[in-house]
Protein backbone atom coordinates (compact mmCIF):
# COMPACT_ATOMS: atom_id res chain seq x y z
CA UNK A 1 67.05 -4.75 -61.76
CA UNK A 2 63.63 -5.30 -63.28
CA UNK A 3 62.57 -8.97 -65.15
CA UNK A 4 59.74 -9.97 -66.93
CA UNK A 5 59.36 -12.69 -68.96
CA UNK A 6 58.25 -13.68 -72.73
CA UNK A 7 55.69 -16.44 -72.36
CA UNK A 8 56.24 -18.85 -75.11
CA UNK A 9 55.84 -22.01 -73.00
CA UNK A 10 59.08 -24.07 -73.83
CA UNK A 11 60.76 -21.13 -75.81
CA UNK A 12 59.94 -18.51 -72.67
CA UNK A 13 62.68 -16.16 -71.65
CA UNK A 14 63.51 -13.51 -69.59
CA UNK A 15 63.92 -9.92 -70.32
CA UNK A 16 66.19 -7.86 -67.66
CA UNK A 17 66.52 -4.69 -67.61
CA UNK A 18 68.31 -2.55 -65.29
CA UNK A 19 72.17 -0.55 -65.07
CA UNK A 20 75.42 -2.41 -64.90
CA UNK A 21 74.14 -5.75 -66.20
CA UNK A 22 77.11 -6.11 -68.87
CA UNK A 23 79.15 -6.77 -65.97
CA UNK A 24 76.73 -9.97 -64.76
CA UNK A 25 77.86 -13.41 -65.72
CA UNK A 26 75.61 -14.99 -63.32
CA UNK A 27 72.73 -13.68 -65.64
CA UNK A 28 74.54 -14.44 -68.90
CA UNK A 29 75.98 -17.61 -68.47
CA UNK A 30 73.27 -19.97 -67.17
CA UNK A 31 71.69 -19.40 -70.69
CA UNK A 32 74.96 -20.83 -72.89
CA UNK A 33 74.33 -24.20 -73.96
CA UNK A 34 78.27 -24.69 -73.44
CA UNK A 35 81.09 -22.32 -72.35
CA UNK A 36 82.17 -20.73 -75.89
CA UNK A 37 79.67 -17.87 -77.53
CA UNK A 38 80.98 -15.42 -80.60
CA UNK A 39 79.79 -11.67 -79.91
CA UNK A 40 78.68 -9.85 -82.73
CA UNK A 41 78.60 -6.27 -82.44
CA UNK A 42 79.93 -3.11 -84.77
CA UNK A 43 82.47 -0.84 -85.05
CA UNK A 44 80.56 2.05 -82.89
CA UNK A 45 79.60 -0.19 -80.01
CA UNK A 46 82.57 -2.50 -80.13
CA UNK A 47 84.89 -0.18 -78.71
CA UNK A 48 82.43 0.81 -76.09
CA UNK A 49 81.55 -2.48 -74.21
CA UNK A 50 82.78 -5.43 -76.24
CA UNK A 51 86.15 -5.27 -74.16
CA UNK A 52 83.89 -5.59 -70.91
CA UNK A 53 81.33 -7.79 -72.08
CA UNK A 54 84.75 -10.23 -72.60
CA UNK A 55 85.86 -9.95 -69.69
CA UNK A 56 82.60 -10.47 -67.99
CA UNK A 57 82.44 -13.87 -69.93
CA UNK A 58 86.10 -15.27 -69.88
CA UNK A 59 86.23 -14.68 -66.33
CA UNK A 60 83.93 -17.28 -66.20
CA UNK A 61 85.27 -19.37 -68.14
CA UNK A 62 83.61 -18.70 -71.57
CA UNK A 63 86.00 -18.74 -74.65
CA UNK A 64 84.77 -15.74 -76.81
CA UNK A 65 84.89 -15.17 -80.43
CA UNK A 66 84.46 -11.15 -81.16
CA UNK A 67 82.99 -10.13 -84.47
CA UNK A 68 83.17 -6.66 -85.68
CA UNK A 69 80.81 -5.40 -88.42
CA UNK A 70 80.62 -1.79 -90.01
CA UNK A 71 78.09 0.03 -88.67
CA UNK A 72 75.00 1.84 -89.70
CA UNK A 73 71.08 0.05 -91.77
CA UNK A 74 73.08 0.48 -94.67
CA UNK A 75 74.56 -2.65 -93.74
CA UNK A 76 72.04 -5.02 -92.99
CA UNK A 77 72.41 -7.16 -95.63
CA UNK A 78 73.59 -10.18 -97.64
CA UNK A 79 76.77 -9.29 -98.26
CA UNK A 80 77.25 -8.18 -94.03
CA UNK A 81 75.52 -11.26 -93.19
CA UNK A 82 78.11 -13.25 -94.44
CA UNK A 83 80.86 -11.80 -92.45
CA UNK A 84 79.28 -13.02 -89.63
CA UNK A 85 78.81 -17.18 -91.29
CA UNK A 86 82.80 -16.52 -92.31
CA UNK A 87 84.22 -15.77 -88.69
CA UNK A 88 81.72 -18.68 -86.60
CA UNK A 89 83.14 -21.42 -89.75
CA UNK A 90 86.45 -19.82 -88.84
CA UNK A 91 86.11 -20.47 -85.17
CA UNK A 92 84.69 -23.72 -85.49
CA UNK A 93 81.47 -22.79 -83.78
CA UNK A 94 79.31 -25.17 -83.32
CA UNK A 95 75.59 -26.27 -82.67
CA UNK A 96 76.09 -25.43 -79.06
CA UNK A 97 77.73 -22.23 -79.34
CA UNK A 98 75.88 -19.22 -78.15
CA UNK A 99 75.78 -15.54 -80.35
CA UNK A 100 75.26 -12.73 -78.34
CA UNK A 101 73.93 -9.61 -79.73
CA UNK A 102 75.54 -6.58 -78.72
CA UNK A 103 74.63 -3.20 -80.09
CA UNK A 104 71.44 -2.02 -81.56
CA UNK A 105 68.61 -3.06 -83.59
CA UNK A 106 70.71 -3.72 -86.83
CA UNK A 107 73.03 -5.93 -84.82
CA UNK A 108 70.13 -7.78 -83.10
CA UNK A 109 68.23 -8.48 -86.32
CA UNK A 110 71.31 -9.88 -87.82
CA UNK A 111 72.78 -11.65 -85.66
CA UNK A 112 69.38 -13.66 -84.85
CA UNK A 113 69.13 -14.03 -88.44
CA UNK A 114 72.26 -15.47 -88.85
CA UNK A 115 71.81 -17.51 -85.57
CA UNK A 116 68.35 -18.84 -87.10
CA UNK A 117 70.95 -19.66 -90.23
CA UNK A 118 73.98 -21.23 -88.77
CA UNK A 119 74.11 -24.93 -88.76
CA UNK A 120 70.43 -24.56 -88.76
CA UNK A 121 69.86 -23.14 -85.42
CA UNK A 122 71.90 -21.91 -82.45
CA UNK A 123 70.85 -20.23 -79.30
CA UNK A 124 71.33 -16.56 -79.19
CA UNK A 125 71.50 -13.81 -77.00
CA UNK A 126 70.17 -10.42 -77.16
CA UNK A 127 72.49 -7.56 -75.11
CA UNK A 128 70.84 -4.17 -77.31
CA UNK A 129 72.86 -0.65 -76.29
CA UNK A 130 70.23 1.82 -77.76
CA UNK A 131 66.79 2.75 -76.53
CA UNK A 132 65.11 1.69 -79.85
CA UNK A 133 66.42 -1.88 -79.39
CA UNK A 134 65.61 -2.37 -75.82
CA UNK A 135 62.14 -1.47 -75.44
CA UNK A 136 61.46 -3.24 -79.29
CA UNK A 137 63.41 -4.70 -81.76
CA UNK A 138 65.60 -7.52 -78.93
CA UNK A 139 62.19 -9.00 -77.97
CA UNK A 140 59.73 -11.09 -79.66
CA UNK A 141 61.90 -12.87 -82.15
CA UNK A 142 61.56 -10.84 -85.90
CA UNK A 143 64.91 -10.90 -87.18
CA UNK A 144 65.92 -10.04 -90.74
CA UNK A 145 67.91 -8.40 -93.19
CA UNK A 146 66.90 -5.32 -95.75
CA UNK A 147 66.28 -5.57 -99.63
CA UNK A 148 66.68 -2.72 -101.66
CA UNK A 149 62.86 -3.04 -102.38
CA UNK A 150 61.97 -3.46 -98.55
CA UNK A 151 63.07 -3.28 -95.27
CA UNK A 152 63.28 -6.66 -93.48
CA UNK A 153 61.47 -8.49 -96.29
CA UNK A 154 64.07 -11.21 -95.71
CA UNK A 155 64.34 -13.05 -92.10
CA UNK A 156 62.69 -15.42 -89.62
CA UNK A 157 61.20 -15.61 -86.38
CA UNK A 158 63.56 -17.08 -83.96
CA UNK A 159 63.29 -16.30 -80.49
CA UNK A 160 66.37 -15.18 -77.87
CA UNK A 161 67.32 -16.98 -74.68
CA UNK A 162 67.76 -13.78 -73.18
CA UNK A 163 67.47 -10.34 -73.26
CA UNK A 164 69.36 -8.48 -71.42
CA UNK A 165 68.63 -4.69 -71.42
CA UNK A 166 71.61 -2.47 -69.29
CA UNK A 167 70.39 0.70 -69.18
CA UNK A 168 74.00 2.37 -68.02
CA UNK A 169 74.16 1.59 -72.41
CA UNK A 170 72.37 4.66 -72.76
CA UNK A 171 74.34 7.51 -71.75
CA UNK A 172 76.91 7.01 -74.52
CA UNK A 173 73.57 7.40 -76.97
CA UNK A 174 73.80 10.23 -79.29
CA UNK A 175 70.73 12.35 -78.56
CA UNK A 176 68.72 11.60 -82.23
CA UNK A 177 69.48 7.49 -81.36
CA UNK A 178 67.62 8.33 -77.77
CA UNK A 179 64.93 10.22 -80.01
CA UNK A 180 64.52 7.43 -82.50
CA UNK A 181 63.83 4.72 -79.42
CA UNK A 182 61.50 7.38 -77.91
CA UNK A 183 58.89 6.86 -81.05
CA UNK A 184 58.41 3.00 -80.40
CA UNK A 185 57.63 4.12 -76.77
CA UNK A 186 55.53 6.19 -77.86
CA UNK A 187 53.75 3.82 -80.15
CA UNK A 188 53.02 1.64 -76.96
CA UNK A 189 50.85 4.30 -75.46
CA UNK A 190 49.21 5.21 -78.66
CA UNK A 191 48.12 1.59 -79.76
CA UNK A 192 47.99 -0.36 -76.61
CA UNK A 193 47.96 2.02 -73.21
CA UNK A 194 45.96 5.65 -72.97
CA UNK A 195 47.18 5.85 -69.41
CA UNK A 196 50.91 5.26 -70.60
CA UNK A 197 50.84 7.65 -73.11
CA UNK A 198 49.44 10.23 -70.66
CA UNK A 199 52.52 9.56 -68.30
CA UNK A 200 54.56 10.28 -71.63
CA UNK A 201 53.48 13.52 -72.25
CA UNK A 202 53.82 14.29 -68.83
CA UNK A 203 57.51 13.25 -68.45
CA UNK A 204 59.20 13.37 -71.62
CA UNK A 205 62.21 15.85 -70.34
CA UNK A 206 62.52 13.53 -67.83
CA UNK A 207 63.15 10.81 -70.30
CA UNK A 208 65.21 12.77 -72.61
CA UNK A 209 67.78 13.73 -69.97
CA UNK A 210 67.64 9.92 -68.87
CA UNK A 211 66.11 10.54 -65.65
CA UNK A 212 66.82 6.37 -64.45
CA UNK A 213 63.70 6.29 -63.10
CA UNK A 214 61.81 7.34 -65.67
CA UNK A 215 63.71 5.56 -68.58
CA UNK A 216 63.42 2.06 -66.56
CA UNK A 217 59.59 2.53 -66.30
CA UNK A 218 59.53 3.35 -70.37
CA UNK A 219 61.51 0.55 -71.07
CA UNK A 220 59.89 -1.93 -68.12
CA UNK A 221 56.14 -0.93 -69.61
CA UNK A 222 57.41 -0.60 -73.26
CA UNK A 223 58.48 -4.32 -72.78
CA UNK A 224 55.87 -5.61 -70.83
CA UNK A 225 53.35 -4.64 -73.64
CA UNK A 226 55.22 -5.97 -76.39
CA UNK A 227 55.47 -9.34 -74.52
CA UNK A 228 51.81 -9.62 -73.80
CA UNK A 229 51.35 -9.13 -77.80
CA UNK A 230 53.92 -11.43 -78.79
CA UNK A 231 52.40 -14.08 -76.09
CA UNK A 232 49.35 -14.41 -77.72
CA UNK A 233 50.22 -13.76 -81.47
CA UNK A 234 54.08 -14.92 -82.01
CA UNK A 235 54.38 -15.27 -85.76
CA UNK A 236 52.06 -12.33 -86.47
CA UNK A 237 49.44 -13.64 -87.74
CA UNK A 238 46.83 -11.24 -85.81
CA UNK A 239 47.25 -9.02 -83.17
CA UNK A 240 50.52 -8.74 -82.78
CA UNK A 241 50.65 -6.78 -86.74
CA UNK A 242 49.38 -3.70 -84.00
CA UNK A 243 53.37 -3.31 -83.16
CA UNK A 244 53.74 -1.94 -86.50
CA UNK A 245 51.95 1.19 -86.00
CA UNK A 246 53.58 4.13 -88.32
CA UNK A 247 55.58 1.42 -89.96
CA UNK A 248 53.87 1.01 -93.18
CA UNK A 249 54.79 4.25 -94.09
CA UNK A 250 57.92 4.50 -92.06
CA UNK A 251 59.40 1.51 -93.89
CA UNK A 252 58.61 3.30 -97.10
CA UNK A 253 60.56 6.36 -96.13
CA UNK A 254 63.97 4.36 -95.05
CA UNK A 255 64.02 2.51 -98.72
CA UNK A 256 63.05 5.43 -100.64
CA UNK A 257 65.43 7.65 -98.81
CA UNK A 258 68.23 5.11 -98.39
CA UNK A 259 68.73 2.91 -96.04
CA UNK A 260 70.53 4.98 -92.89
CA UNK A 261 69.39 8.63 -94.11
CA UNK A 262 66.23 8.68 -91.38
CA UNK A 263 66.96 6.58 -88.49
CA UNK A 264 63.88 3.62 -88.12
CA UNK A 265 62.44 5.61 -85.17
CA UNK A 266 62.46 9.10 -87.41
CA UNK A 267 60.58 7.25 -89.93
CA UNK A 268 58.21 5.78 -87.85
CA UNK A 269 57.54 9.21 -85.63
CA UNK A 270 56.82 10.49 -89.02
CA UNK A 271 54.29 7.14 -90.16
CA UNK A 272 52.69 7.31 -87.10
CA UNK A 273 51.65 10.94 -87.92
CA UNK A 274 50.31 9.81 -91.02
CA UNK A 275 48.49 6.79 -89.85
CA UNK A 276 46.66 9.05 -87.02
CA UNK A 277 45.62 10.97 -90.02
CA UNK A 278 44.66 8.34 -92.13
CA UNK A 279 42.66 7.62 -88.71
CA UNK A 280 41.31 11.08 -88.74
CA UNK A 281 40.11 10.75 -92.17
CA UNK A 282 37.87 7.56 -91.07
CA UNK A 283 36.20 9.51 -88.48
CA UNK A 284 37.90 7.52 -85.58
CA UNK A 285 40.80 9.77 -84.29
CA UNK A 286 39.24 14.27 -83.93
CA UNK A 287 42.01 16.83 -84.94
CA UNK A 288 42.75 17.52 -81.50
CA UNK A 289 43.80 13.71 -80.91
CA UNK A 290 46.17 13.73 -83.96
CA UNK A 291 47.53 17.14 -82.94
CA UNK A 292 48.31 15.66 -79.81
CA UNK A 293 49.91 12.64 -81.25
CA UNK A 294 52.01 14.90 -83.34
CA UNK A 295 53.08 17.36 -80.04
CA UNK A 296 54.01 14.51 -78.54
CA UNK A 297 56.61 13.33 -81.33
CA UNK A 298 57.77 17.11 -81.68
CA UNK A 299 58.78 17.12 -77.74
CA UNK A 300 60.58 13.89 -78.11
CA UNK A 301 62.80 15.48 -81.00
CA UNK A 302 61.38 13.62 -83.63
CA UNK A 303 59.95 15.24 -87.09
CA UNK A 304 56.11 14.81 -87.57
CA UNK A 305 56.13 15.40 -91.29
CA UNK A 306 57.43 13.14 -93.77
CA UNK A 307 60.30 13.45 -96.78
CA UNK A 308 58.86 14.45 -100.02
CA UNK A 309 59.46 11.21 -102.08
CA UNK A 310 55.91 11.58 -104.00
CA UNK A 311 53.05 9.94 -103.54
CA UNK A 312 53.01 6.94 -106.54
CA UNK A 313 56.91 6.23 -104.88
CA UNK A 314 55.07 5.68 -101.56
CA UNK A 315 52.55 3.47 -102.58
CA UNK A 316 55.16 1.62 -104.48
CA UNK A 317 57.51 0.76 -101.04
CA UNK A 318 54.23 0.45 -99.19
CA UNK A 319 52.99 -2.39 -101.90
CA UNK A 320 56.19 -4.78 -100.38
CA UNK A 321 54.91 -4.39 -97.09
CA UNK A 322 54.82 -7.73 -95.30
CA UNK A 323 50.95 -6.86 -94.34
CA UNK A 324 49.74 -6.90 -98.01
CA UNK A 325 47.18 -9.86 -98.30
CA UNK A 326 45.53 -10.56 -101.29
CA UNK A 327 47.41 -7.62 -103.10
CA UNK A 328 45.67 -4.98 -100.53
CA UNK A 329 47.75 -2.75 -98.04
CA UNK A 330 46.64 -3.66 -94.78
CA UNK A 331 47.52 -0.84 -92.08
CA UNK A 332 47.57 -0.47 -88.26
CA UNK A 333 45.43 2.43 -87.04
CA UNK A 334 43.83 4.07 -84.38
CA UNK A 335 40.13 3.66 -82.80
CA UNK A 336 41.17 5.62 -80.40
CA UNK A 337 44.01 6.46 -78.32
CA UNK A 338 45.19 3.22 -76.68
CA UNK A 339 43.69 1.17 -79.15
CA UNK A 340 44.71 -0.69 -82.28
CA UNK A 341 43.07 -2.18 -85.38
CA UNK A 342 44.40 -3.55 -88.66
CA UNK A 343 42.45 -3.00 -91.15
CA UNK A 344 42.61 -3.18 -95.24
CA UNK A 345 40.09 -0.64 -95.23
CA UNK A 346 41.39 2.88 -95.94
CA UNK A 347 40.08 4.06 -98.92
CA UNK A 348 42.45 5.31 -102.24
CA UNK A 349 40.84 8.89 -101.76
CA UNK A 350 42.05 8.92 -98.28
CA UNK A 351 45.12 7.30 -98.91
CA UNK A 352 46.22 9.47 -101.20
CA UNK A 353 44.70 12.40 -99.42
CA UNK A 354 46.78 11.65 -96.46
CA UNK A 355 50.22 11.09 -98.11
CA UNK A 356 49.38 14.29 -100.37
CA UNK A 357 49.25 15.86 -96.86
CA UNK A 358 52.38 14.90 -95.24
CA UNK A 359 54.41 14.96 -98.93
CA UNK A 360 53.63 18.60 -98.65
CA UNK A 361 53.80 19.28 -95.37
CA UNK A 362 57.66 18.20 -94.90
């Protein structure tokens, strides 16, 4: 087992990551503020580990309250949301109870939503099964639901008491979810680590075929970064917008496809293509570092072109993204591999000449 922690002085927390953790109570329970916590997972991962994850707890003395929602984005909303207030006023949960997160990033989002919600705040747990989830979407607090005008327009920041990260979650992945976590790895290297990336490139069948080394480093380093972000810049109101590489456009394809159609990591393999262009086009990124950027995505299984929705039905979705300031799309790119900017300073022409592009390209 591997831990580092999320430095947010009083609000700090561990993140472990290793295989067989499910089956640790000493890890788990030290974080409840009293023995009774409601799981909330779906009905693809229940089945899997919510029997074990119960045991793990009631044999030590936890009373557990299992909630089961349908799975899939399509269902990160109001109306899903709700299921999850119904069964903790069912239970009688109270201030003190503990949710615990189990499944992937949908799961995790909602349930911190709803534990930001409930009675106006109770601790929560993060336990995510999927790649995408453990090396992103469990740690730094963003949780949320989906609007039919944007995804995760609607949510708070409300940090986890723990995140525990098993890694044995990941060999009952189907190979496009192992894919779609692979892109926000990637995105660490691109925007954050040059050296990272390079050990990417160099071991990506390892990772696909879940070599445990190699997936614990991904995930350890994946992590690591994401914490040193979130340390300095928690609600986002700086640095830490640099996570969202490829997002600006990825979030556009999930709404304007419908929500579910391209996984988030799909969309974002595919935005991150497009934002090294747009990156191209300001004479920071050469061809041959965008080419490489897209080889990259194609040997993790990912698509580097995106769905033709046209380009005014782009800059529509993009318009509701949660970086527009002062009515102007704000957008991560690339100075360089391994390094970030935001900027609000991507002219229409190449805007358009990118998305053009990529519209026609897919």
């Amino acid at each position: 087992m591997q831990t580092l922690t999320v430095s947010l002085g009083e609000r700090s927390y561990p993140i472990h990551i290793g295989p067989g953790l499910i089956d640790r109570a000493d890890l788990i329970v030290p974080h409840l503020a009293q023995k009774r916590a409601a799981i909330v997972t779906n009905t693809t991962v229940g089945p899997l580990y919510l029997e074990r994850l119960t045991r793990t707890l009631t044999g030590a003395g936890v009373e557990v309250t299992p909630i089961v929602l349908p799975d899939g984005e399509a269902y990160k909303d109001w109306q899903t949301l709700n299921l999850i207030f119904d069964a903790l006023l069912k239970s009688r949960a109270e201030r003190k109870t503990t949710l615990i997160a189990l499944g992937g990033g949908v799961i995790g989002d909602m349930t911190g939503f709803a534990a930001a919600c409930y009675q106006r705040g109770v601790p929560f747990i993060q336990v995510p099964t999927t790649l995408l989830s453990q090396v992103d979407s469990s740690v730094g607090g963003k949780t949320g639901i989906n609007h039919p005008l944007g995804k995760n327009m609607i949510g708070a920041f409300y940090q986890p008491k723990l995140v525990l990260a098993d890694t044995d979650t990941l060999k009952t992945l189907p190979a496009r979810e192992l894919s779609a976590g692979l892109a926000e790895v990637i995105k660490y290297g691109l925007i954050r680590d040059a050296k990272f990336l390079a050990w990417l490139e160099a071991g990506m069948d390892k990772l696909r075929a879940l070599d445990p080394a190699a997936i614990s480093h991904a995930i350890y380093r994946s992590c690591e970064i994401k914490a040193q972000v979130v340390a300095q810049d928690e609600r986002e109101g700086g640095i830490r917008a640099i996570l969202n590489l490829g997002h600006t456009f990825g979030h556009a394809i999930e709404s304007g496809m419908g929500y579910g159609n391209w996984l988030h990591g799909e969309a974002v393999a595919a935005g991150m293509v497009m934002a090294a262009d747009a990156s191209r086009r300001k004479g920071w990124l050469s061809d041959a570092d965008v080419e490489r950027a897209r080889k990259l995505i194609r040997a993790a299984g990912l698509p580097d072109t995106a769905p033709d929705l046209g380009v005014d039905r782009y800059l529509e979705y993009m318009g509701h993204d949660k970086k527009v300031e002062a009515g102007r799309i704000r957008f991560v790119l690339l100075k360089k591999i391994g390094e970030a900017v935001i900027t609000a300073d991507l002219s229409p022409a190449d805007l358009n000449a990118t998305l053009t592009h990529y519209v026609r390209a897919a």
